[in-house]
PDB file of N, CA and C in Angstrom:
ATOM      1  N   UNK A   1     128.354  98.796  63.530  1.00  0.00           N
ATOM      2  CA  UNK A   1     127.393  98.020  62.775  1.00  0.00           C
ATOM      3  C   UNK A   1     127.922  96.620  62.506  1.00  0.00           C
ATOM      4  N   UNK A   2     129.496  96.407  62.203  1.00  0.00           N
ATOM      5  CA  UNK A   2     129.294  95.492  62.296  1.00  0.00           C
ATOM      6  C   UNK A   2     130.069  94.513  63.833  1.00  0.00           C
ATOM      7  N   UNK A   3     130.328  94.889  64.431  1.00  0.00           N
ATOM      8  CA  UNK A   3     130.045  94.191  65.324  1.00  0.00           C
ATOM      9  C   UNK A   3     128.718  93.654  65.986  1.00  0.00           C
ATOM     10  N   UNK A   4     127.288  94.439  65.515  1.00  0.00           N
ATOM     11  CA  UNK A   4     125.940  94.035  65.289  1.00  0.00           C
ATOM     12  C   UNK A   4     125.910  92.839  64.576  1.00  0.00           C
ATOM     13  N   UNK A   5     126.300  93.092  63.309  1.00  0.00           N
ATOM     14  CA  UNK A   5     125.844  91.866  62.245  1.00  0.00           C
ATOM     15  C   UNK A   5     126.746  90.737  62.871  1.00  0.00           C
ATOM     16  N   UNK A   6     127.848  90.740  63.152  1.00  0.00           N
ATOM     17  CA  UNK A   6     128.767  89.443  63.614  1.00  0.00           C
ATOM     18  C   UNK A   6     127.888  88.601  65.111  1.00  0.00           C
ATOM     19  N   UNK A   7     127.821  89.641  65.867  1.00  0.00           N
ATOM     20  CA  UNK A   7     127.134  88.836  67.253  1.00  0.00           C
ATOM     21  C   UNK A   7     125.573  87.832  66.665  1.00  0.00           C
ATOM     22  N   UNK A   8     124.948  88.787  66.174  1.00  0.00           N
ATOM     23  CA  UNK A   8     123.702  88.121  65.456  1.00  0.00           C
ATOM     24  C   UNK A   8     124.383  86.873  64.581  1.00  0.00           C
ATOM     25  N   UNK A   9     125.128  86.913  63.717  1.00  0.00           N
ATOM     26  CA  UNK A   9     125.474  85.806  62.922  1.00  0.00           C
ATOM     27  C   UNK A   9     126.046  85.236  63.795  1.00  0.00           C
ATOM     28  N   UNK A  10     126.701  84.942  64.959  1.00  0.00           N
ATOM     29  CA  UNK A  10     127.632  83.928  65.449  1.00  0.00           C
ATOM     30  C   UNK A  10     126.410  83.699  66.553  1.00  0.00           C
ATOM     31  N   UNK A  11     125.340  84.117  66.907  1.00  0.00           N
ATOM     32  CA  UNK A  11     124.359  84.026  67.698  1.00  0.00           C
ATOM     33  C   UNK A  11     123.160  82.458  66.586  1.00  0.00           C
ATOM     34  N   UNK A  12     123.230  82.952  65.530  1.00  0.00           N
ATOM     35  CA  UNK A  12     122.354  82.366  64.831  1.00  0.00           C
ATOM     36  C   UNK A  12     123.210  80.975  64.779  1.00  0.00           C
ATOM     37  N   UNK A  13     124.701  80.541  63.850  1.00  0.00           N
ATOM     38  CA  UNK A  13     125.049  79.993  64.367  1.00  0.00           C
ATOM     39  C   UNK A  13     125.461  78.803  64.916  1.00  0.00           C
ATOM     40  N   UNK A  14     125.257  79.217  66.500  1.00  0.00           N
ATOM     41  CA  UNK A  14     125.778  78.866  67.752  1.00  0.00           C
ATOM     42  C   UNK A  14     124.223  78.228  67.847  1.00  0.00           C
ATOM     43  N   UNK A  15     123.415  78.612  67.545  1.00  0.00           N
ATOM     44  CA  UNK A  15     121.834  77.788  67.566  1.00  0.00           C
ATOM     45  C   UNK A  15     121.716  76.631  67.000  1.00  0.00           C
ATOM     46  N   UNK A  16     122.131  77.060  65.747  1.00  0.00           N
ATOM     47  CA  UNK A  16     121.959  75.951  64.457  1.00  0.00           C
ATOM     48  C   UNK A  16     122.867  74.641  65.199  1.00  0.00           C
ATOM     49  N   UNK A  17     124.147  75.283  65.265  1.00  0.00           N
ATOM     50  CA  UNK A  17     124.753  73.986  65.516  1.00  0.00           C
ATOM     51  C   UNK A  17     124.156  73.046  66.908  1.00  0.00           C
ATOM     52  N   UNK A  18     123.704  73.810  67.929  1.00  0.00           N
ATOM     53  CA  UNK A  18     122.823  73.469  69.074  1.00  0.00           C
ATOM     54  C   UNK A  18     122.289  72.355  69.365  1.00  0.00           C
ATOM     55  N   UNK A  19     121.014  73.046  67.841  1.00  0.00           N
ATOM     56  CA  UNK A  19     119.926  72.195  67.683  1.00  0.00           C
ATOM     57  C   UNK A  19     120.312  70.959  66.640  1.00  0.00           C
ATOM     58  N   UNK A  20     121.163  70.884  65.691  1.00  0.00           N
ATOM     59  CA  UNK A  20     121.781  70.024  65.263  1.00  0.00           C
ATOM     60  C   UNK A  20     122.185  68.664  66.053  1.00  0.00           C
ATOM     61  N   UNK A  21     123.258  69.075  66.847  1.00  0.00           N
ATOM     62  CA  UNK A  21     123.842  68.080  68.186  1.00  0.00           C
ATOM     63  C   UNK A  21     122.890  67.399  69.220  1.00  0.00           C
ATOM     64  N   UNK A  22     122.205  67.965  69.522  1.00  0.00           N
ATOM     65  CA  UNK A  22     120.753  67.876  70.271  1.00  0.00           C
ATOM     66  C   UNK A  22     119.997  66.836  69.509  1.00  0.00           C
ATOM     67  N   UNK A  23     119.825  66.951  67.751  1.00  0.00           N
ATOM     68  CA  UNK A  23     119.065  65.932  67.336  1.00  0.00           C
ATOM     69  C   UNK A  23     119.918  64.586  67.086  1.00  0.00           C
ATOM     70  N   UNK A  24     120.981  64.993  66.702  1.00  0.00           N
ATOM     71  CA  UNK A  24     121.703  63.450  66.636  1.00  0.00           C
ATOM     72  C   UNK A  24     121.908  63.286  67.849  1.00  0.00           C
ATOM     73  N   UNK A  25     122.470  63.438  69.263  1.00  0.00           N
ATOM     74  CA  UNK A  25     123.042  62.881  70.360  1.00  0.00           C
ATOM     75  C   UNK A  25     121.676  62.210  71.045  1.00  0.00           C
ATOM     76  N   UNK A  26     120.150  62.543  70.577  1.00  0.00           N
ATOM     77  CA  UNK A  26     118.884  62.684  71.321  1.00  0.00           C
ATOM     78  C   UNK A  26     118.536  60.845  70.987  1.00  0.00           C
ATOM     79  N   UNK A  27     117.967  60.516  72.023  1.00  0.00           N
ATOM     80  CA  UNK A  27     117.909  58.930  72.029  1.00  0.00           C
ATOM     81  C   UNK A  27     116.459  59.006  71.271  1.00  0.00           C
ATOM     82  N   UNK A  28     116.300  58.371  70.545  1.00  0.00           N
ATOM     83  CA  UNK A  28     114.992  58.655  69.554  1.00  0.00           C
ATOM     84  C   UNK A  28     114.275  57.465  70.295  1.00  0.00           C
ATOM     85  N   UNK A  29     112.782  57.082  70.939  1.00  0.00           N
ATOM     86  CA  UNK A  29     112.435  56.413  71.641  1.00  0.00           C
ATOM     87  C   UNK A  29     111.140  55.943  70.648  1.00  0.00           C
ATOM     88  N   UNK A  30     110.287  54.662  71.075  1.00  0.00           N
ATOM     89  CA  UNK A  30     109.334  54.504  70.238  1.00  0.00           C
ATOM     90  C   UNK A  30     108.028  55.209  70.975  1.00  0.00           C
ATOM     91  N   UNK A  31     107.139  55.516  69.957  1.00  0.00           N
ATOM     92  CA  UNK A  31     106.078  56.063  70.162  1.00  0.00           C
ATOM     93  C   UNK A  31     105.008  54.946  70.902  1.00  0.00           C
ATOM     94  N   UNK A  32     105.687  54.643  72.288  1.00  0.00           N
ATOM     95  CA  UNK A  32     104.682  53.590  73.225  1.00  0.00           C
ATOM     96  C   UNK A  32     103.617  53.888  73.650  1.00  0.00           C
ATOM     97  N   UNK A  33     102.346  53.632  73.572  1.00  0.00           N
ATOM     98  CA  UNK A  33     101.237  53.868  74.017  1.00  0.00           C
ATOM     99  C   UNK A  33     101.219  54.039  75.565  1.00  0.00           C
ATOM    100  N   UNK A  34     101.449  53.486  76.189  1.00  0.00           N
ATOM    101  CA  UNK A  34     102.088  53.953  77.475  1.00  0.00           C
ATOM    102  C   UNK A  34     102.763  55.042  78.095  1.00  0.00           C
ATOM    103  N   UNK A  35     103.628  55.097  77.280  1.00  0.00           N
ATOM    104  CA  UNK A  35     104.731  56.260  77.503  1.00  0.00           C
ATOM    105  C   UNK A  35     103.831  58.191  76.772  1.00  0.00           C
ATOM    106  N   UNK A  36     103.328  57.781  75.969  1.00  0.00           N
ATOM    107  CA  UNK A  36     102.491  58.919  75.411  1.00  0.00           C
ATOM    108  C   UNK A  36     101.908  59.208  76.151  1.00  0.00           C
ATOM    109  N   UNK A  37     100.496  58.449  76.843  1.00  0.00           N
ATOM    110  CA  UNK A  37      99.739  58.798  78.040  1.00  0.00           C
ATOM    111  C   UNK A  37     100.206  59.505  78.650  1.00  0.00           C
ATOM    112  N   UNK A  38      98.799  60.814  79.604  1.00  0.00           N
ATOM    113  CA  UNK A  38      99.375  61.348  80.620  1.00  0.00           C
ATOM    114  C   UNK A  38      99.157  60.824  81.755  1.00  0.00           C
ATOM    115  N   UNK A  39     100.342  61.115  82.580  1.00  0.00           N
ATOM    116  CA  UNK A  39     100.496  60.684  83.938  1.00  0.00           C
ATOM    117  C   UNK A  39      99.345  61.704  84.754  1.00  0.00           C
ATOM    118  N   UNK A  40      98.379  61.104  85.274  1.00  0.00           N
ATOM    119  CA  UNK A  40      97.250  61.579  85.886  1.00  0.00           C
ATOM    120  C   UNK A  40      96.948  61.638  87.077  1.00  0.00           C
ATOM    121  N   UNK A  41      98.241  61.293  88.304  1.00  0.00           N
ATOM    122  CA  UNK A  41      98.150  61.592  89.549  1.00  0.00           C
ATOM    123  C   UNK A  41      97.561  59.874  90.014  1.00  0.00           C
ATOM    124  N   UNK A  42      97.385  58.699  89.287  1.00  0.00           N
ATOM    125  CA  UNK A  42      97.121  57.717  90.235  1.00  0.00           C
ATOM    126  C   UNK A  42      95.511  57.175  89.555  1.00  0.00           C
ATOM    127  N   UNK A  43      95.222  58.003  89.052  1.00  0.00           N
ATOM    128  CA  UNK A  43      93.979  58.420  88.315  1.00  0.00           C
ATOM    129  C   UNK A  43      94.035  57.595  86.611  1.00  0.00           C
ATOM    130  N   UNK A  44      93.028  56.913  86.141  1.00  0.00           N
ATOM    131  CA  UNK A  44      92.993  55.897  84.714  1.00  0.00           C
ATOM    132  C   UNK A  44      93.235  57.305  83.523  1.00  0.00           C
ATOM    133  N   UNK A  45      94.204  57.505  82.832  1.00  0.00           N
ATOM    134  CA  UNK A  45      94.036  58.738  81.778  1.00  0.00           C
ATOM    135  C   UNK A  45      93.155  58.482  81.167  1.00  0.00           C
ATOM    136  N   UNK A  46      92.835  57.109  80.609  1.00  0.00           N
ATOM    137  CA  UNK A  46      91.543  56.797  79.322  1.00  0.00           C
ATOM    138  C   UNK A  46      90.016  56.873  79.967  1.00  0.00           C
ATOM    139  N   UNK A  47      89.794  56.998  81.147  1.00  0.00           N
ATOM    140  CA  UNK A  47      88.836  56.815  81.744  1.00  0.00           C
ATOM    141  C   UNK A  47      88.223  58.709  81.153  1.00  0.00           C
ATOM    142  N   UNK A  48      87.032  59.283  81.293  1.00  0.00           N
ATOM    143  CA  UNK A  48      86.529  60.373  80.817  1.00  0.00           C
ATOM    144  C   UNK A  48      86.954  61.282  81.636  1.00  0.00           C
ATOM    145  N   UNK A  49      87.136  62.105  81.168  1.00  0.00           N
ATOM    146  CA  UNK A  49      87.362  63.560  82.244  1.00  0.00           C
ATOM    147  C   UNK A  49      86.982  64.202  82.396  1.00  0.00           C
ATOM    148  N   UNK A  50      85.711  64.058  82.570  1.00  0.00           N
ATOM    149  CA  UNK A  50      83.995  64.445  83.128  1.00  0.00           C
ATOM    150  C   UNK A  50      83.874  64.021  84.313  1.00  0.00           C
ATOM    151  N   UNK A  51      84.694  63.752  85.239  1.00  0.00           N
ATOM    152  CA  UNK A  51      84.808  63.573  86.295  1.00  0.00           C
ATOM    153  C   UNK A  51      83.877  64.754  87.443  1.00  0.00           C
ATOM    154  N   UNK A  52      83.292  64.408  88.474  1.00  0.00           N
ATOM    155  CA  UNK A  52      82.425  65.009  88.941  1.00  0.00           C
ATOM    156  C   UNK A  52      83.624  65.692  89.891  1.00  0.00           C
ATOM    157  N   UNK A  53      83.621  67.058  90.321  1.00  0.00           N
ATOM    158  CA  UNK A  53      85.000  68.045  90.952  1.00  0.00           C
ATOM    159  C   UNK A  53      83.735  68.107  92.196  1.00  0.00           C
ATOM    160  N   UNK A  54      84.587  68.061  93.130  1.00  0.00           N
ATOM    161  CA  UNK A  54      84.031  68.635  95.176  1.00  0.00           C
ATOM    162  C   UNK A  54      84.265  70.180  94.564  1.00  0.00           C
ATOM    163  N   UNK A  55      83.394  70.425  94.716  1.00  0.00           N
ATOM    164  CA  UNK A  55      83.563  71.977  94.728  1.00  0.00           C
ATOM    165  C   UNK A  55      84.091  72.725  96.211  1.00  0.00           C
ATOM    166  N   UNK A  56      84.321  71.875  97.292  1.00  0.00           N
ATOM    167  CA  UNK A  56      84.337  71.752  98.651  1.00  0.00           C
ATOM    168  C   UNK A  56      85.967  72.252  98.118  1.00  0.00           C
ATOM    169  N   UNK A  57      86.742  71.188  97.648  1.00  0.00           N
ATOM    170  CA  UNK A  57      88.376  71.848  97.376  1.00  0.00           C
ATOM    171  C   UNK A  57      88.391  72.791  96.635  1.00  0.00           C
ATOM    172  N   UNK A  58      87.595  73.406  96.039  1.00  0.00           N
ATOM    173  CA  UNK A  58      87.995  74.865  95.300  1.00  0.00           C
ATOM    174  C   UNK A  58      87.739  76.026  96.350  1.00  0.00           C
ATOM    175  N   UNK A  59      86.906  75.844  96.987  1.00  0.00           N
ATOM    176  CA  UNK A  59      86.344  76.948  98.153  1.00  0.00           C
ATOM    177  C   UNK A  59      87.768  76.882  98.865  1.00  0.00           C
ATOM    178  N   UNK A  60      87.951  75.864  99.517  1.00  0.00           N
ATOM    179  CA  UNK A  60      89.270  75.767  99.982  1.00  0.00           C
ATOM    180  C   UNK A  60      90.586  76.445  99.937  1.00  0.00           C
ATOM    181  N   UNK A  61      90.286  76.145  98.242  1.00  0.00           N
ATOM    182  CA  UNK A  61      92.124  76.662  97.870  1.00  0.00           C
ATOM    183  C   UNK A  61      91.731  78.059  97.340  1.00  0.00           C
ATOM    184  N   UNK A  62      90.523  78.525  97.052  1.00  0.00           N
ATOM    185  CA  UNK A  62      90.229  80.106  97.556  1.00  0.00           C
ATOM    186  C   UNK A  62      90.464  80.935  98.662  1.00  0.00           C
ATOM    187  N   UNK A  63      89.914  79.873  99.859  1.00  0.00           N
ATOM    188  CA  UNK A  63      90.130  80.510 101.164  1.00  0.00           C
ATOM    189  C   UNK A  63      91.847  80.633 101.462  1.00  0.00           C
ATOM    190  N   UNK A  64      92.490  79.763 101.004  1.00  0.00           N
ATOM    191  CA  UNK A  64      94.087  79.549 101.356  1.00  0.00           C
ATOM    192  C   UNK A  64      94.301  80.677 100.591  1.00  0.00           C
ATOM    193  N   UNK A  65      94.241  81.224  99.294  1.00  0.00           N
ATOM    194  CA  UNK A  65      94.917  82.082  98.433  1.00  0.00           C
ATOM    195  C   UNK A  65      94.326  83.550  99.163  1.00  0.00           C
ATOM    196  N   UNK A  66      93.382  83.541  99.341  1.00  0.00           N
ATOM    197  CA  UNK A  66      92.340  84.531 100.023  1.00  0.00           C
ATOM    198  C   UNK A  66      93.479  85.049 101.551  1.00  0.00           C
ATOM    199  N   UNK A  67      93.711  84.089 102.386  1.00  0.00           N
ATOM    200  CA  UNK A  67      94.567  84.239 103.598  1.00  0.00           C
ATOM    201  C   UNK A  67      95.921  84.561 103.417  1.00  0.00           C
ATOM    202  N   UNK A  68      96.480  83.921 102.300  1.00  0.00           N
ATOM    203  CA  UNK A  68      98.003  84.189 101.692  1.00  0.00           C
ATOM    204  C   UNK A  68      97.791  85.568 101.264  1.00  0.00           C
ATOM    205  N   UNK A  69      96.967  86.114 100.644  1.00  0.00           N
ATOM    206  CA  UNK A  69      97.225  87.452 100.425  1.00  0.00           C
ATOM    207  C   UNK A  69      97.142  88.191 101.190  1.00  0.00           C
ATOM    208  N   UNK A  70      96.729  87.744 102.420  1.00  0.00           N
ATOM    209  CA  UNK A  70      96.102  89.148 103.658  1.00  0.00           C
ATOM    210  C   UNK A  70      97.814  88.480 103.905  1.00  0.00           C
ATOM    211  N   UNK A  71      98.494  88.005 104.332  1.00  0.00           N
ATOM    212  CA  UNK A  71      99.387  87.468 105.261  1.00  0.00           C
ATOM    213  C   UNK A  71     100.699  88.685 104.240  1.00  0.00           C
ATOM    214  N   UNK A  72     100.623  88.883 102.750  1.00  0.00           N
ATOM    215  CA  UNK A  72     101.272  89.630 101.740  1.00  0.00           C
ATOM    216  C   UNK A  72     100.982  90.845 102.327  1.00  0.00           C
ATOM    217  N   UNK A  73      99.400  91.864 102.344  1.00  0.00           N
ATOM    218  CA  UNK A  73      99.316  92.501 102.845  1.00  0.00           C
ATOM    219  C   UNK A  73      99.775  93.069 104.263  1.00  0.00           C
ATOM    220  N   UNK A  74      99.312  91.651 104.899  1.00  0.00           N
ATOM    221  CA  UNK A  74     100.060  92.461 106.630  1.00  0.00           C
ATOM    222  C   UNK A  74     101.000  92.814 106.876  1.00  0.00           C
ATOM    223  N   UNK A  75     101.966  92.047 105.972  1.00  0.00           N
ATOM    224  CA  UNK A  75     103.829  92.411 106.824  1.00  0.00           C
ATOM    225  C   UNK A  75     104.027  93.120 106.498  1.00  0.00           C
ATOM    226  N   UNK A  76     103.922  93.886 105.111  1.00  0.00           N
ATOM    227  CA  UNK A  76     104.785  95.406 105.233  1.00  0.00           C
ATOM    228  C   UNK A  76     103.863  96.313 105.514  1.00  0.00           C
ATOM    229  N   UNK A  77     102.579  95.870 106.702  1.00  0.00           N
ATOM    230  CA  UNK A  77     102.053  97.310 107.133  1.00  0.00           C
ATOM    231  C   UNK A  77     102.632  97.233 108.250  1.00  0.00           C
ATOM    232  N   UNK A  78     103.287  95.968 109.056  1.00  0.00           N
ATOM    233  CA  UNK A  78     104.114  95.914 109.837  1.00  0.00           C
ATOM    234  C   UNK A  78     104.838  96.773 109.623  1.00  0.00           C
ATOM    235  N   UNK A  79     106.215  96.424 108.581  1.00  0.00           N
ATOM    236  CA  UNK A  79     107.370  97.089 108.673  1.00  0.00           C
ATOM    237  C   UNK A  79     107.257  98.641 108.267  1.00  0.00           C
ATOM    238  N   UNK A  80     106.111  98.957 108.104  1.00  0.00           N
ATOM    239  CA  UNK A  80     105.946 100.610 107.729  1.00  0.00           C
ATOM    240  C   UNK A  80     105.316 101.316 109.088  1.00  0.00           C
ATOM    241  N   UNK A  81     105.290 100.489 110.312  1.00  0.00           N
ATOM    242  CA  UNK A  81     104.668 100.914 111.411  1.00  0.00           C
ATOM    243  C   UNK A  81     105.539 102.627 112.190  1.00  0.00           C
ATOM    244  N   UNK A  82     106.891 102.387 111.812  1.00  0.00           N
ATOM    245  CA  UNK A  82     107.460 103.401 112.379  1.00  0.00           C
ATOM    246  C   UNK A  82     107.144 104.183 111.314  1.00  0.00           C
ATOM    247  N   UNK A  83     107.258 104.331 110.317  1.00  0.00           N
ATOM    248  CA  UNK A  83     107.166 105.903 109.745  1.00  0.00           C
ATOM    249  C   UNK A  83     105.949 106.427 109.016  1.00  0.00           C
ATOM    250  N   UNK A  84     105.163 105.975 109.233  1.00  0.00           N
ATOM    251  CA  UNK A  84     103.271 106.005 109.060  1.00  0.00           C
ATOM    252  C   UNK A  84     103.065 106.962 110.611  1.00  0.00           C
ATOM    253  N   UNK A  85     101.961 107.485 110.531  1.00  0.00           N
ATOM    254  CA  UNK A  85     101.324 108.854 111.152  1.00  0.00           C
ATOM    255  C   UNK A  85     100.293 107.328 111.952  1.00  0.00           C
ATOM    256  N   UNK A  86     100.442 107.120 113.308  1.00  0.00           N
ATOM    257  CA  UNK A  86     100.065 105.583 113.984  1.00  0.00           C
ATOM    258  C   UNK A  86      98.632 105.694 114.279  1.00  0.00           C
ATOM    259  N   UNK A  87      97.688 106.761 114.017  1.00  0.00           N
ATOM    260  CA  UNK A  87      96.156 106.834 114.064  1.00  0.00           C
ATOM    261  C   UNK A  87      95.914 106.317 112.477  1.00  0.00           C
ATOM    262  N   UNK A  88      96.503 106.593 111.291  1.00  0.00           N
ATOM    263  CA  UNK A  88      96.098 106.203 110.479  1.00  0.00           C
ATOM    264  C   UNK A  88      96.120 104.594 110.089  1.00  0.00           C
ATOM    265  N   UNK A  89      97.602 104.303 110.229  1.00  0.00           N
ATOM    266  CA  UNK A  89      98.217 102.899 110.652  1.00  0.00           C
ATOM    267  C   UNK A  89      97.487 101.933 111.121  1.00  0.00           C
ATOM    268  N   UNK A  90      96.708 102.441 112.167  1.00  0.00           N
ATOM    269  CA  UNK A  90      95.760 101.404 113.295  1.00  0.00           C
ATOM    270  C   UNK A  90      94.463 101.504 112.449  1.00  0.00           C
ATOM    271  N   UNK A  91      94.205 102.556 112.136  1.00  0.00           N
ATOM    272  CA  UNK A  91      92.722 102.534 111.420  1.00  0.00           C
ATOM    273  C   UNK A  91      92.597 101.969 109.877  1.00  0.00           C
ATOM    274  N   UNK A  92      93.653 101.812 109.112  1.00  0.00           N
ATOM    275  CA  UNK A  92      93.918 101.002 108.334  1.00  0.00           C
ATOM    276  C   UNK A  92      94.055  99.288 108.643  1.00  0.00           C
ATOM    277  N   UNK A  93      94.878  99.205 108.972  1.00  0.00           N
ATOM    278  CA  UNK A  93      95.133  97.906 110.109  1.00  0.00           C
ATOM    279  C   UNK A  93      93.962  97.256 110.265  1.00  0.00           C
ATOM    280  N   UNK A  94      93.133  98.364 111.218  1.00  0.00           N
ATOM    281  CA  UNK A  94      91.631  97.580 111.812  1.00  0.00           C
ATOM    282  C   UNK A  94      90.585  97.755 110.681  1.00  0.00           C
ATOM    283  N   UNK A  95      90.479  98.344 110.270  1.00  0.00           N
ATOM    284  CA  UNK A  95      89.576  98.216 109.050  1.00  0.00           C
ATOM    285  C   UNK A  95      89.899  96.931 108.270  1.00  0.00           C
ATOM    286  N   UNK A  96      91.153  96.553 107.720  1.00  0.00           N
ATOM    287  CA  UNK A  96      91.618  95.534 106.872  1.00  0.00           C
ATOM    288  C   UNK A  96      91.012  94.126 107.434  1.00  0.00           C
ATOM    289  N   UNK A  97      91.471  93.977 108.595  1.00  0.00           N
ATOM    290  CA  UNK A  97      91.083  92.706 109.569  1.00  0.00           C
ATOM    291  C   UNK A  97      89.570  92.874 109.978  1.00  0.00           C
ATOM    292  N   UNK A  98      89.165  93.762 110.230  1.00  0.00           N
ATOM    293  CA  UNK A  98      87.460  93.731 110.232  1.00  0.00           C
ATOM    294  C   UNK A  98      87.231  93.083 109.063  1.00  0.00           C
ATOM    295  N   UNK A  99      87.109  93.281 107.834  1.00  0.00           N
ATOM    296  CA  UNK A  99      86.728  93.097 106.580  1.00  0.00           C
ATOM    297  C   UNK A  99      87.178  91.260 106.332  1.00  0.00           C
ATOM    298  N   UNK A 100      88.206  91.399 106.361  1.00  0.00           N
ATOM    299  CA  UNK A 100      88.380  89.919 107.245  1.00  0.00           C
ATOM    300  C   UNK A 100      87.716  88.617 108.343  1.00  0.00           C
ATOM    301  N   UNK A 101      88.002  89.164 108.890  1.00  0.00           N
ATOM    302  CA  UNK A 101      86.539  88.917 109.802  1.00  0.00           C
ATOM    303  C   UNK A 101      85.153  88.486 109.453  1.00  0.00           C
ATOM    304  N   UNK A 102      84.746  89.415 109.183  1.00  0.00           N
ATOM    305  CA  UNK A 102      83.253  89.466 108.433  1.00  0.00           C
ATOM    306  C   UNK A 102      83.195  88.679 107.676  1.00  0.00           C
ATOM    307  N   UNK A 103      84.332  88.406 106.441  1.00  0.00           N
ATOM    308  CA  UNK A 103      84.058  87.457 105.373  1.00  0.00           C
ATOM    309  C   UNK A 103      84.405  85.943 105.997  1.00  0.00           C
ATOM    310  N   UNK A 104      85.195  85.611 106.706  1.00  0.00           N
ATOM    311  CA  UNK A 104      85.214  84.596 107.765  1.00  0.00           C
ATOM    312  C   UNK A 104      84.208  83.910 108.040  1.00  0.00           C
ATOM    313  N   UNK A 105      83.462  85.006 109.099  1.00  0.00           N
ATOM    314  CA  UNK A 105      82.109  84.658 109.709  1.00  0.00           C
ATOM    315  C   UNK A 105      81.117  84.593 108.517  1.00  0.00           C
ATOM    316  N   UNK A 106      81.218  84.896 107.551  1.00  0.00           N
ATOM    317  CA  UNK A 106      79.693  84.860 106.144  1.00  0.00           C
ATOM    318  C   UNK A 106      80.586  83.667 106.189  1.00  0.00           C
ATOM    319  N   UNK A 107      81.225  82.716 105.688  1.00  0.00           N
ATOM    320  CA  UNK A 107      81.735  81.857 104.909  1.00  0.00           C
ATOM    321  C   UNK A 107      81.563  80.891 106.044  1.00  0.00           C
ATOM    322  N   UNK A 108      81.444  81.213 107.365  1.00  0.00           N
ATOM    323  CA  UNK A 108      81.354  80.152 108.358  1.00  0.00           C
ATOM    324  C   UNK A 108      79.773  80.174 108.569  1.00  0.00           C
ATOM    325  N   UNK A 109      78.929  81.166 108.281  1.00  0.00           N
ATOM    326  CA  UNK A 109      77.335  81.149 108.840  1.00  0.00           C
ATOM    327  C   UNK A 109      76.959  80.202 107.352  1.00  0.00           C
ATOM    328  N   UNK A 110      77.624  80.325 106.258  1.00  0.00           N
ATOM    329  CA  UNK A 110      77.272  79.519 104.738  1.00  0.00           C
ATOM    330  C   UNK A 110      77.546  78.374 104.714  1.00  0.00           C
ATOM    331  N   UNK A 111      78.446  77.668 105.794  1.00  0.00           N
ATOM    332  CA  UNK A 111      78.958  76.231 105.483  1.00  0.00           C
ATOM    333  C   UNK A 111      79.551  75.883 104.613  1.00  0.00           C
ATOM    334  N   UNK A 112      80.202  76.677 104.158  1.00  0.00           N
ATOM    335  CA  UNK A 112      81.077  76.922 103.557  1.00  0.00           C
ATOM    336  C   UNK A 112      82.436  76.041 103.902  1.00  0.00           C
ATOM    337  N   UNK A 113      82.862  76.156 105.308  1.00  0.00           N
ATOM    338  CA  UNK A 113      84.153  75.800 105.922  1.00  0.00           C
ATOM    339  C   UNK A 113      83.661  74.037 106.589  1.00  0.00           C
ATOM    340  N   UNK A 114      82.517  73.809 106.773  1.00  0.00           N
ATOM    341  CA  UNK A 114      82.169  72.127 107.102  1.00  0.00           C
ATOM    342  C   UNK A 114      82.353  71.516 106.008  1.00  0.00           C
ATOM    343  N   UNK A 115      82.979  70.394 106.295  1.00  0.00           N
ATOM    344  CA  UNK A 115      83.156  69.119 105.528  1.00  0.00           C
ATOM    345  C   UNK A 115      82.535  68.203 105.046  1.00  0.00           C
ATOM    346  N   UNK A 116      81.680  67.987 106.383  1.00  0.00           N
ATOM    347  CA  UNK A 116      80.651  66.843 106.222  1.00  0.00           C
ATOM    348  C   UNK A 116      79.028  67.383 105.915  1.00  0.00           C
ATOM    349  N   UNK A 117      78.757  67.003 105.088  1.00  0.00           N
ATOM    350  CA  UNK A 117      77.336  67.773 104.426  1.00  0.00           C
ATOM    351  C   UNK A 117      76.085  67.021 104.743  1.00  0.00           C
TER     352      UNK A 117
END
């Protein structure tokens, strides 16, 4: 027990003094209007941020996250190819990528994947 209470107290501390050193050694800077602002990619921060969004890049970075996960899925049905029963394997396999497929082709018959509108 008490080697409990000692770690906790030399834990507590080892904080205090931490955060102590941290505030005096810390360069105290002025509160610049500039420097407060967020950095917005190139973009005016004060300007509204009601900004009208392409919904064109969200479909996008759906479809990318959408493909990254099949790409998660595929490899270890790869590496489970030897010790899987290989009628089930393949019919799993092809089922997965059909389904694939299909949503592909809907997302390509929707225009979905064109750029220019």
């Amino acid at each position: 027990m008490l080697k409990i209470t000692m770690s906790i107290m030399m834990t507590i501390i080892l904080s205090i003094i931490m955060m102590t050193l941290c505030m005096l050694i810390s360069k105290k800077s002025m509160m610049d209007r500039e420097k407060m602002s967020p950095f917005e990619c190139g973009f005016d921060p004060k300007s509204s941020s009601r900004v009208p969004f392409s919904s064109q890049f969200f479909l996008v970075a759906v479809l990318f996250l959408i493909f990254d996960i099949e790409i998660v899925i595929i490899l270890p049905m790869i590496i489970t190819i030897k010790t899987s029963n290989m009628m089930y394997w393949f019919m799993t396999s092809t089922m997965f990528l059909v389904i694939l497929i299909i949503g592909l082709y809907h997302e390509w018959k929707n225009g979905i994947l064109e750029w220019a509108n």
